[in-house]
Structures are given as structure tokens and as C-alpha cells.
C-alpha atoms as a PDB file:
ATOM      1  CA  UNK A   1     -15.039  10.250  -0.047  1.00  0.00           C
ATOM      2  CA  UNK A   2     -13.220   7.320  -0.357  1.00  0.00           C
ATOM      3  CA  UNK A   3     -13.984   4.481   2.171  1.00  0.00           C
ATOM      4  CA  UNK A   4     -11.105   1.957   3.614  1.00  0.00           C
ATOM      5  CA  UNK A   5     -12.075  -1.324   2.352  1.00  0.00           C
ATOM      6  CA  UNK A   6      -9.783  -2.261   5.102  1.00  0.00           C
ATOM      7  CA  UNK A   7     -11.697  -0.801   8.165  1.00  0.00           C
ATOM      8  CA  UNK A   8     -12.970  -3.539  10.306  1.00  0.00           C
ATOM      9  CA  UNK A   9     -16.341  -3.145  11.101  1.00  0.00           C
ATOM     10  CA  UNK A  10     -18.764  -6.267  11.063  1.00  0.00           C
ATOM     11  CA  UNK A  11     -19.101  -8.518  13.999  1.00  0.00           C
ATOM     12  CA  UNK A  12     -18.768 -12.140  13.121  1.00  0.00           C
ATOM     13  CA  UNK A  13     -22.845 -12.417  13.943  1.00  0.00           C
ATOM     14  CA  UNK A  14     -23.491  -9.958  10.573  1.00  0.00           C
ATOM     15  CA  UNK A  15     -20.604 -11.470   8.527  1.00  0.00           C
ATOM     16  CA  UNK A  16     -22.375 -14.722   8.995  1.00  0.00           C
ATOM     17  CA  UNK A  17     -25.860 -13.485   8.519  1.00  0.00           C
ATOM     18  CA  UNK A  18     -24.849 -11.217   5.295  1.00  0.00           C
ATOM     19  CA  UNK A  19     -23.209 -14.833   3.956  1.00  0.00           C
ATOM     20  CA  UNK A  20     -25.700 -17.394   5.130  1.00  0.00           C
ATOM     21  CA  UNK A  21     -23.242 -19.256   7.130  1.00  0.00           C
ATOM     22  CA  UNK A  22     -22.714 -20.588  10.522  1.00  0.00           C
ATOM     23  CA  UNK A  23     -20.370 -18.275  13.073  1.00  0.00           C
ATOM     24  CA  UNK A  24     -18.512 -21.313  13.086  1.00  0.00           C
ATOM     25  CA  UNK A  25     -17.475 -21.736   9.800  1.00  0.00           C
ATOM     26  CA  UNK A  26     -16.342 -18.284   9.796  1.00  0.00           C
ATOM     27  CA  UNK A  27     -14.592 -19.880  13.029  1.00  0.00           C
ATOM     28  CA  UNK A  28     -13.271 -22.785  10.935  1.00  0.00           C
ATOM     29  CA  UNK A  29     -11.990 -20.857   7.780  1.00  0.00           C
ATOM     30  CA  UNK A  30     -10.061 -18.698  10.540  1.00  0.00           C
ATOM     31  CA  UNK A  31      -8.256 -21.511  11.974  1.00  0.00           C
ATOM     32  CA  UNK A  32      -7.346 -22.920   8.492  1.00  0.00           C
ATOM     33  CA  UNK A  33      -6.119 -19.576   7.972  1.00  0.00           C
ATOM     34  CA  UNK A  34      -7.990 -18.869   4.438  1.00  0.00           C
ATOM     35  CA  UNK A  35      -9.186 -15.270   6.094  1.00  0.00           C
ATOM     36  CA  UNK A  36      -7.566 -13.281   9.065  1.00  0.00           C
ATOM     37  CA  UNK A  37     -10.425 -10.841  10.785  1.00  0.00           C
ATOM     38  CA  UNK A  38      -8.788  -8.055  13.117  1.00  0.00           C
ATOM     39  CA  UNK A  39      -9.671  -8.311  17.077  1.00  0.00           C
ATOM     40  CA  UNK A  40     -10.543  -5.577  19.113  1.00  0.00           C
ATOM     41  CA  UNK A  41     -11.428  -6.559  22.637  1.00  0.00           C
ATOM     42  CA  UNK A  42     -10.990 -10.334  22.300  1.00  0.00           C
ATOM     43  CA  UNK A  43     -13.826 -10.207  19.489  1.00  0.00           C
ATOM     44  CA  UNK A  44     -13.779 -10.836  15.751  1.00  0.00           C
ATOM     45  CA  UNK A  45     -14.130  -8.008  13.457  1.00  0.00           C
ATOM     46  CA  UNK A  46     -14.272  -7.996   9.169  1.00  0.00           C
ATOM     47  CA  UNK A  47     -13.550  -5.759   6.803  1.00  0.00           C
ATOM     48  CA  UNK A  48     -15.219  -5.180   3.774  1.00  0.00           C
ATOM     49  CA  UNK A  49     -12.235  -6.804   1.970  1.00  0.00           C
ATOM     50  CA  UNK A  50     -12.563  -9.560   3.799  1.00  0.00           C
ATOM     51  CA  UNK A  51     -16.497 -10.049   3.692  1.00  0.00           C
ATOM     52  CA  UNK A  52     -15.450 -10.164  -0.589  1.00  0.00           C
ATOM     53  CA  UNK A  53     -12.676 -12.861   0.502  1.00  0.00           C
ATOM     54  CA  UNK A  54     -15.292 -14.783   2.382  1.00  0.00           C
ATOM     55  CA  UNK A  55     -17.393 -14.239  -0.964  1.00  0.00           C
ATOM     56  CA  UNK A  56     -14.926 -16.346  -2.826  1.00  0.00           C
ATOM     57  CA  UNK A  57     -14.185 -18.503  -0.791  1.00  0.00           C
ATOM     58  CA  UNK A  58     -17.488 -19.303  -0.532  1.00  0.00           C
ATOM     59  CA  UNK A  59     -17.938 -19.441  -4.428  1.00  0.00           C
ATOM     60  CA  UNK A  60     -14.975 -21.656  -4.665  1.00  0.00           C
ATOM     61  CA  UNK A  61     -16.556 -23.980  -1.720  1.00  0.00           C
ATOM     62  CA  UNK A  62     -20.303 -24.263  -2.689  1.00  0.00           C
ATOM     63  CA  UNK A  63     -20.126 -23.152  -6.159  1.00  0.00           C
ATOM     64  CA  UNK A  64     -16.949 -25.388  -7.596  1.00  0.00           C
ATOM     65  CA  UNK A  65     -16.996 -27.544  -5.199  1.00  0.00           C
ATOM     66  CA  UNK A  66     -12.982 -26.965  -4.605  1.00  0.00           C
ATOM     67  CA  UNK A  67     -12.015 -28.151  -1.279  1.00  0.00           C
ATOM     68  CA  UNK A  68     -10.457 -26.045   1.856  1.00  0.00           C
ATOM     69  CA  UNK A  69      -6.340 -27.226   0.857  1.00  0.00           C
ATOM     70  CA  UNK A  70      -7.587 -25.880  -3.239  1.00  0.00           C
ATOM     71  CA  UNK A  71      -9.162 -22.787  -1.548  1.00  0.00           C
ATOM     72  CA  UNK A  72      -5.790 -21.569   0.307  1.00  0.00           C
ATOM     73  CA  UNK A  73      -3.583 -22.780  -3.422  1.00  0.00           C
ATOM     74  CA  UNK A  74      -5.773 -20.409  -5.264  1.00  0.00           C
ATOM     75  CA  UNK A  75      -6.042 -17.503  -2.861  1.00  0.00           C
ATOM     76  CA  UNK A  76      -1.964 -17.517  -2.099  1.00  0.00           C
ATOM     77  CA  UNK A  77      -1.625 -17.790  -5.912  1.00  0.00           C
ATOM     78  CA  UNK A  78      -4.768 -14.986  -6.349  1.00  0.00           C
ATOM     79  CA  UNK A  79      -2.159 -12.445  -3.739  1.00  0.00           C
ATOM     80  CA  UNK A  80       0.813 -13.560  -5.734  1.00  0.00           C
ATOM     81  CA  UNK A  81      -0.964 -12.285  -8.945  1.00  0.00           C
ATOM     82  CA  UNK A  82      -2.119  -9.319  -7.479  1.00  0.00           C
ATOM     83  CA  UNK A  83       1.354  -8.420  -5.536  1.00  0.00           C
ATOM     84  CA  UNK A  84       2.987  -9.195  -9.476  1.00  0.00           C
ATOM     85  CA  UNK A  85       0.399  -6.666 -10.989  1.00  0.00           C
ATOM     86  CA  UNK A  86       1.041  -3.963  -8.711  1.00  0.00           C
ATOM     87  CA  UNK A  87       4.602  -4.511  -8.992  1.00  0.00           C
ATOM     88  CA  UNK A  88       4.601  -3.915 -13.255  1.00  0.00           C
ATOM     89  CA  UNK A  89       2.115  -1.216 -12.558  1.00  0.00           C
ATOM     90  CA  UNK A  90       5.041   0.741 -10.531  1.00  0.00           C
ATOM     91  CA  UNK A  91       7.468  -0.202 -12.701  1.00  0.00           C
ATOM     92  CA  UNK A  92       5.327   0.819 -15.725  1.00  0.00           C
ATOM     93  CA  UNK A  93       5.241   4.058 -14.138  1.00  0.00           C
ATOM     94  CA  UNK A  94       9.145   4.363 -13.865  1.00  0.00           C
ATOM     95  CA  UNK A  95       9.535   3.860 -17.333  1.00  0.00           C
ATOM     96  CA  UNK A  96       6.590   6.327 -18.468  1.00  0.00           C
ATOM     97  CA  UNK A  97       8.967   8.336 -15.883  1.00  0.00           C
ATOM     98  CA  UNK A  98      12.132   7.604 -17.663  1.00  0.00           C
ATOM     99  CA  UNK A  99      10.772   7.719 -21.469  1.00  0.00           C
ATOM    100  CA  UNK A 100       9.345  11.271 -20.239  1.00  0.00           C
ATOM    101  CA  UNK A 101      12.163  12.474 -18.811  1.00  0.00           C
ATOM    102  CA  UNK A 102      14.229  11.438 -21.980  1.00  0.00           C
ATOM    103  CA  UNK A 103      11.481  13.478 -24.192  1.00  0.00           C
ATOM    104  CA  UNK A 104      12.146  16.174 -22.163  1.00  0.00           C
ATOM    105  CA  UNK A 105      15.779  16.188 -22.203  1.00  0.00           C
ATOM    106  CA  UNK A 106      15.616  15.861 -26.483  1.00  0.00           C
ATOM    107  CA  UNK A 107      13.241  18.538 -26.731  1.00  0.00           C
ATOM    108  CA  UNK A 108      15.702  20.619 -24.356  1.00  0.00           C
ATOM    109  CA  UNK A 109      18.512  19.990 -26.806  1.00  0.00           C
ATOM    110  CA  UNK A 110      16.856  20.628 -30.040  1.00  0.00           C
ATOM    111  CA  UNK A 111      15.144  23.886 -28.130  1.00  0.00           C
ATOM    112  CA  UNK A 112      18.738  25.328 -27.169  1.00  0.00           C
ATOM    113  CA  UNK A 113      20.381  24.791 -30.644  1.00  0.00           C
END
């Protein structure tokens, strides 16, 4: 079974317990708009997607010392990249699509002479 990475399930008490950080600075990095937990019933809820956002963000903070403006460059360029890989990735697929097709279409030929 696959699980949705998406799912929000932690309360912002776990989130910061699991990380070793303040509610509030999950608080903070919300208002600066580096992550974006769902609400349900006026109350903060992560996925595990974001808890692995937080993760690098936190890595980026503590770790290489980048500050909060560096953090939200490299995570809008970080979604750019991945929105640009997923985007070959179909269009890879088109053209195994097309090349196959064309196969196909030769072997038909040489098949019905």
C-alpha cells in the first residue's frame, strides 16, 4: 500500500518535537511562507512532505548557515527543478510513445508486403 506523503497528519506539537524546534518557529517559517501546513478546525496540521521540507529547511538554516530570504531562493528554485523534471519525464514518454508507434507502423509495412 502506498501511503499519501501528502496526508496531513501531525499536530504542530509533534512536528516540533520530531524536529527539535520551538512551535513557534514552525509559526515563524509559516508566516515567511517557506512551508504551508493544511488547517482543519483552526489548527495546524503537516504532512509527511512537509515534515521533509521542514528537514531542509532546517539543514539549510543550522547546517549552512543560509539565511530565511536564501532558504525561500533555493526552495522556489528546488520546485522549479522538480516541476522541469517532471515535465521532460512526460515528454520523454511522448516520444518513447511516438518512436513506438513509428516502429510499429514500419514493422506493419514491411509485414504486409
Amino acid at each position: 500500500m502506498v501511503r499519501d506523503r501528502k496526508k496531513p497528519l501531525y499536530m504542530i506539537s509533534i512536528v516540533a518535537e520530531m524536529l527539535g524546534v520551538h512551535p513557534q518557529t514552525l509559526r515563524l517559517y509559516e508566516r515567511e511562507g517557506l512551508i504551508r501546513p493544511k488547517r482543519q478546525n483552526n489548527q495546524r496540521l503537516y504532512s509527511e512532505e512537509d515534515i521533509e521540507r521542514l528537514h531542509l529547511i532546517l539543514e539549510l538554516t543550522r547546517g549552512l548557515g543560509v539565511n530565511k530570504a536564501g532558504v525561500d531562493i533555493i526552495l522556489r528554485m528546488r520546485e522549479r527543478m522538480i516541476a522541469l523534471q517532471q515535465e521532460v519525464e512526460k515528454m520523454l514518454l511522448l516520444l518513447e510513445e511516438d518512436v513506438r508507434r513509428d516502429f510499429e507502423r514500419r514493422i506493419r509495412r514491411i509485414l504486409s508486403k
